[in-house]
N, C-alpha and C. Protein backbone atom coordinates (compact mmCIF):
# COMPACT_ATOMS: atom_id res chain seq x y z
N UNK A 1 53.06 -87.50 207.73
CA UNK A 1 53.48 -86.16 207.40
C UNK A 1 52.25 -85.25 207.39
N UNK A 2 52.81 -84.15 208.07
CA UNK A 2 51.47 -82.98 207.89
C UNK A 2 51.45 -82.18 206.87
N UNK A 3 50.30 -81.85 205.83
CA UNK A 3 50.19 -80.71 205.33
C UNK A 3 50.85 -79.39 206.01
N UNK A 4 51.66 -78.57 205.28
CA UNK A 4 51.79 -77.61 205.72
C UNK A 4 53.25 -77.42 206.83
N UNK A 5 53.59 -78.67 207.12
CA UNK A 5 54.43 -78.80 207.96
C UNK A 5 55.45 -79.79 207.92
N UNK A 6 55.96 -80.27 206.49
CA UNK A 6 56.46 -81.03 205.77
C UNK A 6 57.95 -80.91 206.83
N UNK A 7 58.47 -79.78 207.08
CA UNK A 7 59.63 -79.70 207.33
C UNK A 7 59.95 -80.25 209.28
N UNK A 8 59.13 -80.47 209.50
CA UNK A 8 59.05 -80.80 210.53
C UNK A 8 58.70 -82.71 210.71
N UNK A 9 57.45 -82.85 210.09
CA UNK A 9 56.89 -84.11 210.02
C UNK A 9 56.95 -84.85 209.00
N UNK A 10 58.01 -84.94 208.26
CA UNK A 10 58.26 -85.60 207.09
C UNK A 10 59.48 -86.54 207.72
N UNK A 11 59.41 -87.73 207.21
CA UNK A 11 61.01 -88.98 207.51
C UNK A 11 62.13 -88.22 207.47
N UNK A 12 62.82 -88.63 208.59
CA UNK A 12 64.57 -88.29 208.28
C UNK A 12 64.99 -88.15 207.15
N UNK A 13 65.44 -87.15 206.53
CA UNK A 13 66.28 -87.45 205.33
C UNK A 13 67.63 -88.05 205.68
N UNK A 14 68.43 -88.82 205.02
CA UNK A 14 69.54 -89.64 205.16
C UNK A 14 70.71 -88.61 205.87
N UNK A 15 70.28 -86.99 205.60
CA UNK A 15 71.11 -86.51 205.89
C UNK A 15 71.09 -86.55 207.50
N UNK A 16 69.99 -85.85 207.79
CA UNK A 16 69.21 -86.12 209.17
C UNK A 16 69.53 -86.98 209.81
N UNK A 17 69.31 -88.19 209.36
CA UNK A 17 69.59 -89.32 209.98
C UNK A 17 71.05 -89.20 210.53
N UNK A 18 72.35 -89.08 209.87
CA UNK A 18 73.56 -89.04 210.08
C UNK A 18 73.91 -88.28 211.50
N UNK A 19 73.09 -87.13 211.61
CA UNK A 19 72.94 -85.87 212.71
C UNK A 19 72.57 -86.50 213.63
N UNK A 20 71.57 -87.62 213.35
CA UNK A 20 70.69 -87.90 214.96
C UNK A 20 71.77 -88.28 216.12
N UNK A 21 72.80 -89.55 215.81
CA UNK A 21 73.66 -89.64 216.96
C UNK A 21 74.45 -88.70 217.72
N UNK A 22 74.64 -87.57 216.50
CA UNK A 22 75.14 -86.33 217.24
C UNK A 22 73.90 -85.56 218.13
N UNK A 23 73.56 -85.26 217.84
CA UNK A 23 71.74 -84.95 218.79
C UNK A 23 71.59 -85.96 219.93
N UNK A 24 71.65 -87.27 219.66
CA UNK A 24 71.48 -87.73 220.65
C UNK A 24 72.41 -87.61 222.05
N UNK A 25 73.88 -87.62 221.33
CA UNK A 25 74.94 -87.88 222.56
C UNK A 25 74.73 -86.18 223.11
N UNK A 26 74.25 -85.41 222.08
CA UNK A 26 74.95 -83.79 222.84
C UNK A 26 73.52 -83.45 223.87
N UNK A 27 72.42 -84.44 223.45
CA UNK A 27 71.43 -83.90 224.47
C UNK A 27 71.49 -84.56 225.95
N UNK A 28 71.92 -86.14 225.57
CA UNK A 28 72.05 -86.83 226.67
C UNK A 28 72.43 -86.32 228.01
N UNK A 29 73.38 -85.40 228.34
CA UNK A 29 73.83 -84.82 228.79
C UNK A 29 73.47 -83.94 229.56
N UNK A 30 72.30 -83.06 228.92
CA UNK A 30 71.70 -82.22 228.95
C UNK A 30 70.30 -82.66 230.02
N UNK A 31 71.09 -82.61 231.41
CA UNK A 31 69.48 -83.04 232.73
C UNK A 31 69.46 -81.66 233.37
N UNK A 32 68.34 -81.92 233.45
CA UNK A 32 68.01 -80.20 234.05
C UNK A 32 68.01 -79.14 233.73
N UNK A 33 67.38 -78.08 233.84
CA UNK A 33 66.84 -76.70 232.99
C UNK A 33 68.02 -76.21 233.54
N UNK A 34 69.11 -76.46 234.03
CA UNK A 34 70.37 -74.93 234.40
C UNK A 34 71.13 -75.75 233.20
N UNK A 35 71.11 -76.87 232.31
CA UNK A 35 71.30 -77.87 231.16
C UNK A 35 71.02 -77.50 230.13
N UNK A 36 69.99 -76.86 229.86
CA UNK A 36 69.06 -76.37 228.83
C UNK A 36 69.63 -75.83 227.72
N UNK A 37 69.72 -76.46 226.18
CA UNK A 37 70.36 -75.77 225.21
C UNK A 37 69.58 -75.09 224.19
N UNK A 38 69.53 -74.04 224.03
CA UNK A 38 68.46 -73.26 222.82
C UNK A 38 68.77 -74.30 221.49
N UNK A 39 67.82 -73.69 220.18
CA UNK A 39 67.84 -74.25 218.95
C UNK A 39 68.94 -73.23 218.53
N UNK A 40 68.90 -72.07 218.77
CA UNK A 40 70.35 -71.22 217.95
C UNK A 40 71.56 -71.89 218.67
N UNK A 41 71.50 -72.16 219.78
CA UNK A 41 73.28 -72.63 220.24
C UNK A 41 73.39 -73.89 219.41
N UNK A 42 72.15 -75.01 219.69
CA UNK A 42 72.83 -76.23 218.73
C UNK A 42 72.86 -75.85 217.67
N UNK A 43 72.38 -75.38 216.41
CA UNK A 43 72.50 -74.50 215.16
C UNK A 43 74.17 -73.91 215.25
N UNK A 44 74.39 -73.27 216.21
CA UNK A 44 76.04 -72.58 216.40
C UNK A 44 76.97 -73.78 216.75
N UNK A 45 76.72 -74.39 217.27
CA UNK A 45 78.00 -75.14 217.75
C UNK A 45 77.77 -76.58 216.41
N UNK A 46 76.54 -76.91 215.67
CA UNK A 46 77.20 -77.67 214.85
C UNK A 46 77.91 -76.67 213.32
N UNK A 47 77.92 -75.17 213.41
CA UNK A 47 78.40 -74.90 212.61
C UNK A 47 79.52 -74.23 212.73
N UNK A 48 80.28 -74.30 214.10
CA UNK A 48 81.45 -73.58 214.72
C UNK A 48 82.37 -75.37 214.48
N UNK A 49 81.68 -76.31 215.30
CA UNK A 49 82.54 -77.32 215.37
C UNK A 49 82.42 -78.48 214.14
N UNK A 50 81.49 -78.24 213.84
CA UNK A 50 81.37 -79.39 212.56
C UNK A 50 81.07 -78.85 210.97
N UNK A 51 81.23 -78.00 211.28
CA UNK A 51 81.33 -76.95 209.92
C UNK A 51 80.11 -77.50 209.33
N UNK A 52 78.87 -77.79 209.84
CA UNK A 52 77.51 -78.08 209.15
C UNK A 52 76.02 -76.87 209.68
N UNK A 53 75.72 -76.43 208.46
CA UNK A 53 74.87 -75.82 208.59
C UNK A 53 73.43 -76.30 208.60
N UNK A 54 72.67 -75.83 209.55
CA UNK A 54 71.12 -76.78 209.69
C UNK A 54 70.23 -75.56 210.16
N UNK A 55 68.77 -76.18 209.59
CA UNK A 55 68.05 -75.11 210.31
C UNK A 55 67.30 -75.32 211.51
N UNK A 56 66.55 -74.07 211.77
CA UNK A 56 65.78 -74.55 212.74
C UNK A 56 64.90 -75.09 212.90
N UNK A 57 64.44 -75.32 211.92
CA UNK A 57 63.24 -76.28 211.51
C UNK A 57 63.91 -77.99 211.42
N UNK A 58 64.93 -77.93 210.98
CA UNK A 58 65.66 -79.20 211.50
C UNK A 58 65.91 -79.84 212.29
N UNK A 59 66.69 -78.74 213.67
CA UNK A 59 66.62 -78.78 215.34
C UNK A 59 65.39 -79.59 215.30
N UNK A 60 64.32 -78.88 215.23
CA UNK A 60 62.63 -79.16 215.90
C UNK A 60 62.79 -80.62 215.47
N UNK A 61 62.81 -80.14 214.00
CA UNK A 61 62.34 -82.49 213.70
C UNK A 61 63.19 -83.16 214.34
N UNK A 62 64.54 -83.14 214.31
CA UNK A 62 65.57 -84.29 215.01
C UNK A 62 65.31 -83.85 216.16
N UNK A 63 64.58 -82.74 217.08
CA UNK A 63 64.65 -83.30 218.52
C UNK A 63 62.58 -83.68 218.73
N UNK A 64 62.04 -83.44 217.70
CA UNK A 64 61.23 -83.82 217.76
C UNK A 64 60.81 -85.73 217.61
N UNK A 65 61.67 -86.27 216.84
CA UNK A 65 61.93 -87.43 216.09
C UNK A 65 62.23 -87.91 217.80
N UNK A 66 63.56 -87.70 218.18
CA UNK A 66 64.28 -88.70 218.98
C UNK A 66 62.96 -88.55 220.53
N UNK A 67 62.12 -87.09 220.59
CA UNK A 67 61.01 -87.42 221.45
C UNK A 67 59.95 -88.38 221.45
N UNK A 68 59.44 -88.55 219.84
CA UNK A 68 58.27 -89.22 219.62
C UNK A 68 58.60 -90.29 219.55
N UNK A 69 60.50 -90.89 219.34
CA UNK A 69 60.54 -92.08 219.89
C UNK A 69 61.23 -92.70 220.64
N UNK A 70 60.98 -91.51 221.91
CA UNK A 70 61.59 -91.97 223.19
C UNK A 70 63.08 -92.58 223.22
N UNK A 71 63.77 -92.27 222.57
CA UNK A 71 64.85 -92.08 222.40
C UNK A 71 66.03 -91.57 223.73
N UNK A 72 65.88 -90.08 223.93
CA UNK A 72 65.98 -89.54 225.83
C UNK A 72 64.54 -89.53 226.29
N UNK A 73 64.49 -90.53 227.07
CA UNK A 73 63.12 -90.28 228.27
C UNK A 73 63.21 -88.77 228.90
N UNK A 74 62.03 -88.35 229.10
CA UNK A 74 62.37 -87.27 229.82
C UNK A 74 62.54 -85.51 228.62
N UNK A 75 62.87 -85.73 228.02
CA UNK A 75 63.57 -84.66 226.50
C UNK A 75 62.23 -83.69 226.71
N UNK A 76 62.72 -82.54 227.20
CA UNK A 76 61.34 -81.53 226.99
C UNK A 76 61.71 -80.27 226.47
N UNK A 77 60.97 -79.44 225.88
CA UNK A 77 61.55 -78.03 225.16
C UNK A 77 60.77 -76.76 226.41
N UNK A 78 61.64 -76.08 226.67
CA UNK A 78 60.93 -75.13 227.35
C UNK A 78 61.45 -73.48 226.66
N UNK A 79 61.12 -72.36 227.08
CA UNK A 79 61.61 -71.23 226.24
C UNK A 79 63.34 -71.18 226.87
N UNK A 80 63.48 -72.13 227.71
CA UNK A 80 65.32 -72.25 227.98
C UNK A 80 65.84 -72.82 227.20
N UNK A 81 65.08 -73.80 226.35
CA UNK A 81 65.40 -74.76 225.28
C UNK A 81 65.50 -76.19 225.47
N UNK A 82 65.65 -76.77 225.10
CA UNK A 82 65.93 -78.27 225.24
C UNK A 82 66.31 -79.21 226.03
N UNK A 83 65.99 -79.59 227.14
CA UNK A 83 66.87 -80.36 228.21
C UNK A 83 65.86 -82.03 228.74
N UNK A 84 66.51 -82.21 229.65
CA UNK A 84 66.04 -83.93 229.88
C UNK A 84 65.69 -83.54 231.40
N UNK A 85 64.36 -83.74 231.67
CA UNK A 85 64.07 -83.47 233.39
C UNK A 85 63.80 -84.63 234.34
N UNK A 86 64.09 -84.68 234.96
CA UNK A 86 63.96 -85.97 236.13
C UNK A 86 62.65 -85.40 237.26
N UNK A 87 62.05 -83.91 237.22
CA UNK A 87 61.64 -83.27 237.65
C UNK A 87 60.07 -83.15 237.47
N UNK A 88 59.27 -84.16 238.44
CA UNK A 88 57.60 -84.44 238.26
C UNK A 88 57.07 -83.01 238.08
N UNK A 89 57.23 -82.07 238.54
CA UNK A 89 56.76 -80.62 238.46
C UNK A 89 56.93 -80.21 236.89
N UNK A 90 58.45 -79.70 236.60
CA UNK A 90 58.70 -80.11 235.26
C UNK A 90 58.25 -80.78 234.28
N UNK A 91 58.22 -81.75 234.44
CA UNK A 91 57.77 -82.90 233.34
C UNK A 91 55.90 -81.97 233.34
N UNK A 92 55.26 -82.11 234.87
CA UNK A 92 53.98 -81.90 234.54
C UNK A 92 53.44 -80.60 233.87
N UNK A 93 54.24 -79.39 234.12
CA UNK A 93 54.53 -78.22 233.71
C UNK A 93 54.33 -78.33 232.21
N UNK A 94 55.56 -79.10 231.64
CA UNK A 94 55.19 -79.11 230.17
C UNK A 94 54.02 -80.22 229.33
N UNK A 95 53.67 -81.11 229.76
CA UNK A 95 52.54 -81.49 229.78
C UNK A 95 51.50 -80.92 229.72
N UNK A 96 51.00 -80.30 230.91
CA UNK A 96 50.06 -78.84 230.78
C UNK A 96 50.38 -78.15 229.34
N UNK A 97 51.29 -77.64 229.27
CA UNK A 97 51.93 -76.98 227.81
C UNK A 97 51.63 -77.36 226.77
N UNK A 98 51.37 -78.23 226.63
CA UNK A 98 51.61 -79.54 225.61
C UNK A 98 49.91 -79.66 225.13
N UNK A 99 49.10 -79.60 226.63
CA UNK A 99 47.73 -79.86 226.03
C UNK A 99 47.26 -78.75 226.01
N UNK A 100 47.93 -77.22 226.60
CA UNK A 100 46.99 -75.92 226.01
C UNK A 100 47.19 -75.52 225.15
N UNK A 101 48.61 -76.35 224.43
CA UNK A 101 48.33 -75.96 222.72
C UNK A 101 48.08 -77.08 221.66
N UNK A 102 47.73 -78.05 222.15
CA UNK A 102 46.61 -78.95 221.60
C UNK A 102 44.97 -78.41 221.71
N UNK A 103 44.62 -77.82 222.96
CA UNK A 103 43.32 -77.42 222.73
C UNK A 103 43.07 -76.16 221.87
N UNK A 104 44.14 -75.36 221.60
CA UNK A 104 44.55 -74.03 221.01
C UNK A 104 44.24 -74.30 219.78
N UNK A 105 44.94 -75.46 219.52
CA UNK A 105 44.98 -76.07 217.75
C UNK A 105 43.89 -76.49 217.35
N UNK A 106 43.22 -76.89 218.25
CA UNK A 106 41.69 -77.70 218.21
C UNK A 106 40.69 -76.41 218.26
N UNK A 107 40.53 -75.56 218.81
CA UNK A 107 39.64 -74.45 218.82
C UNK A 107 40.09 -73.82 217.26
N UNK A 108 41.48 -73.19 216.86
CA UNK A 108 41.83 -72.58 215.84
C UNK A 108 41.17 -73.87 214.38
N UNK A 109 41.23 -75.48 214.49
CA UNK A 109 40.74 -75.89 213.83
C UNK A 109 39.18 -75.89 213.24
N UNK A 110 38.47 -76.05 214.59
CA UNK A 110 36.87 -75.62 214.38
C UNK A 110 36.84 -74.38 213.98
N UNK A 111 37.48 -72.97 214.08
CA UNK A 111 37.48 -71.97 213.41
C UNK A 111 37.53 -72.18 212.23
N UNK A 112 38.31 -72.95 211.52
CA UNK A 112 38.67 -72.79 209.92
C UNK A 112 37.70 -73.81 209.47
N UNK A 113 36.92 -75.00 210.19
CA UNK A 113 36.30 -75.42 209.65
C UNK A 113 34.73 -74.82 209.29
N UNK A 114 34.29 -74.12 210.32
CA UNK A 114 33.12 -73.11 210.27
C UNK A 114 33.43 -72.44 208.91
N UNK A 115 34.45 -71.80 208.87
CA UNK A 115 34.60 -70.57 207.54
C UNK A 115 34.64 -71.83 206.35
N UNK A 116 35.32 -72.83 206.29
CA UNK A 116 35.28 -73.45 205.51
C UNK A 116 33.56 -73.89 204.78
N UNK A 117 32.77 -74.20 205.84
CA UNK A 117 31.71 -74.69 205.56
C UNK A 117 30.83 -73.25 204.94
N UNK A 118 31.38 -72.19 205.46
CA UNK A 118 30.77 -70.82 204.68
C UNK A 118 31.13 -70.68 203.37
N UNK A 119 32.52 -71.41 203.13
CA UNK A 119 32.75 -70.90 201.74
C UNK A 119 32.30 -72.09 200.72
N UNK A 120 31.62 -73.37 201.79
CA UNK A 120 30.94 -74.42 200.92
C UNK A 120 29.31 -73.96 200.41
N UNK A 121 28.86 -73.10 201.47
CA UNK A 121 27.57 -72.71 200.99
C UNK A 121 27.40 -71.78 200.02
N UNK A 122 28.63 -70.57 200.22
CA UNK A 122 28.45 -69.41 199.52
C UNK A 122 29.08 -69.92 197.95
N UNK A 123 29.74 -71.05 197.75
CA UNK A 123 29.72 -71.95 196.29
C UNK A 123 28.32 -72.46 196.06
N UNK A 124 28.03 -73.23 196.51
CA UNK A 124 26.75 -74.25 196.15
C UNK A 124 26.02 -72.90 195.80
N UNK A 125 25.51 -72.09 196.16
CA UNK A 125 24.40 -70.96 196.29
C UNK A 125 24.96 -70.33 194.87
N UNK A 126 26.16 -70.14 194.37
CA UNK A 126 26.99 -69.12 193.17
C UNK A 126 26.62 -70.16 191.77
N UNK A 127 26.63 -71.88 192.20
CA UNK A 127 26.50 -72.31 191.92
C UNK A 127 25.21 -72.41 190.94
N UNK A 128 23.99 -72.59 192.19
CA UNK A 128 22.69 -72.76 191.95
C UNK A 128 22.01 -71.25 190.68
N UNK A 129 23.02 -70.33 191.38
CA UNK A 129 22.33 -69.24 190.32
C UNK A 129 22.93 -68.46 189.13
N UNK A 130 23.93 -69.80 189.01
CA UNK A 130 24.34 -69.21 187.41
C UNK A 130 23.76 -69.81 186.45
């Protein structure tokens, strides 16, 4: 689990869990970006047809969950939303994606660690002269 991001990277809750087979069968389905289902439509259609309300931060983990364990091969998020690609371009497309906001996260990290280490000196120093 991540700091900060509990709602995403934290275990299935039991409730969650119950959802996943529904997630699973309604994505299965789902090959190819003209396939593609946003996080508001699944959000709408499990609360039109199953009278269950979820958020979107929920979407992310259960389709994040059934990615990290390969669950649908293939399962990629694009701004069309959610679909399963058979498509090497595709697949490599979001890949690329995948690592320019890994290096994004990694630059924004050394940022906070620099300031961090400023606000270790500008203690020790508040420190030394009280």
């Amino acid at each position: 689990m991540l700091p900060g991001f509990d709602d995403i990277t934290a275990p299935l809750t039991d409730e969650e869990m119950k959802l996943l087979p529904m997630f699973i069968k309604g994505l299965s389905w789902r090959i190819g970006s003209a396939n593609a289902i946003t996080n508001a439509t699944i959000r709408k259609l499990f609360r039109e047809k199953k009278d269950i309300i979820i958020s979107d931060a929920c979407v992310r983990k259960i389709v994040s969950y059934i990615s990290r364990n390969e669950i649908l091969e293939g399962l990629i998020a694009t701004s069309k939303g959610y679909f399963i690609s058979r498509n090497l371009k595709e697949v490599t497309d979001y890949e690329n994606s995948l690592y320019g906001r890994e290096l994004a996260i990694s630059e924004r990290r050394k940022v906070v660690s620099k300031y961090k280490q400023k606000l270790l000196k500008q203690q020790q120093h508040s420190f030394i002269y009280k």
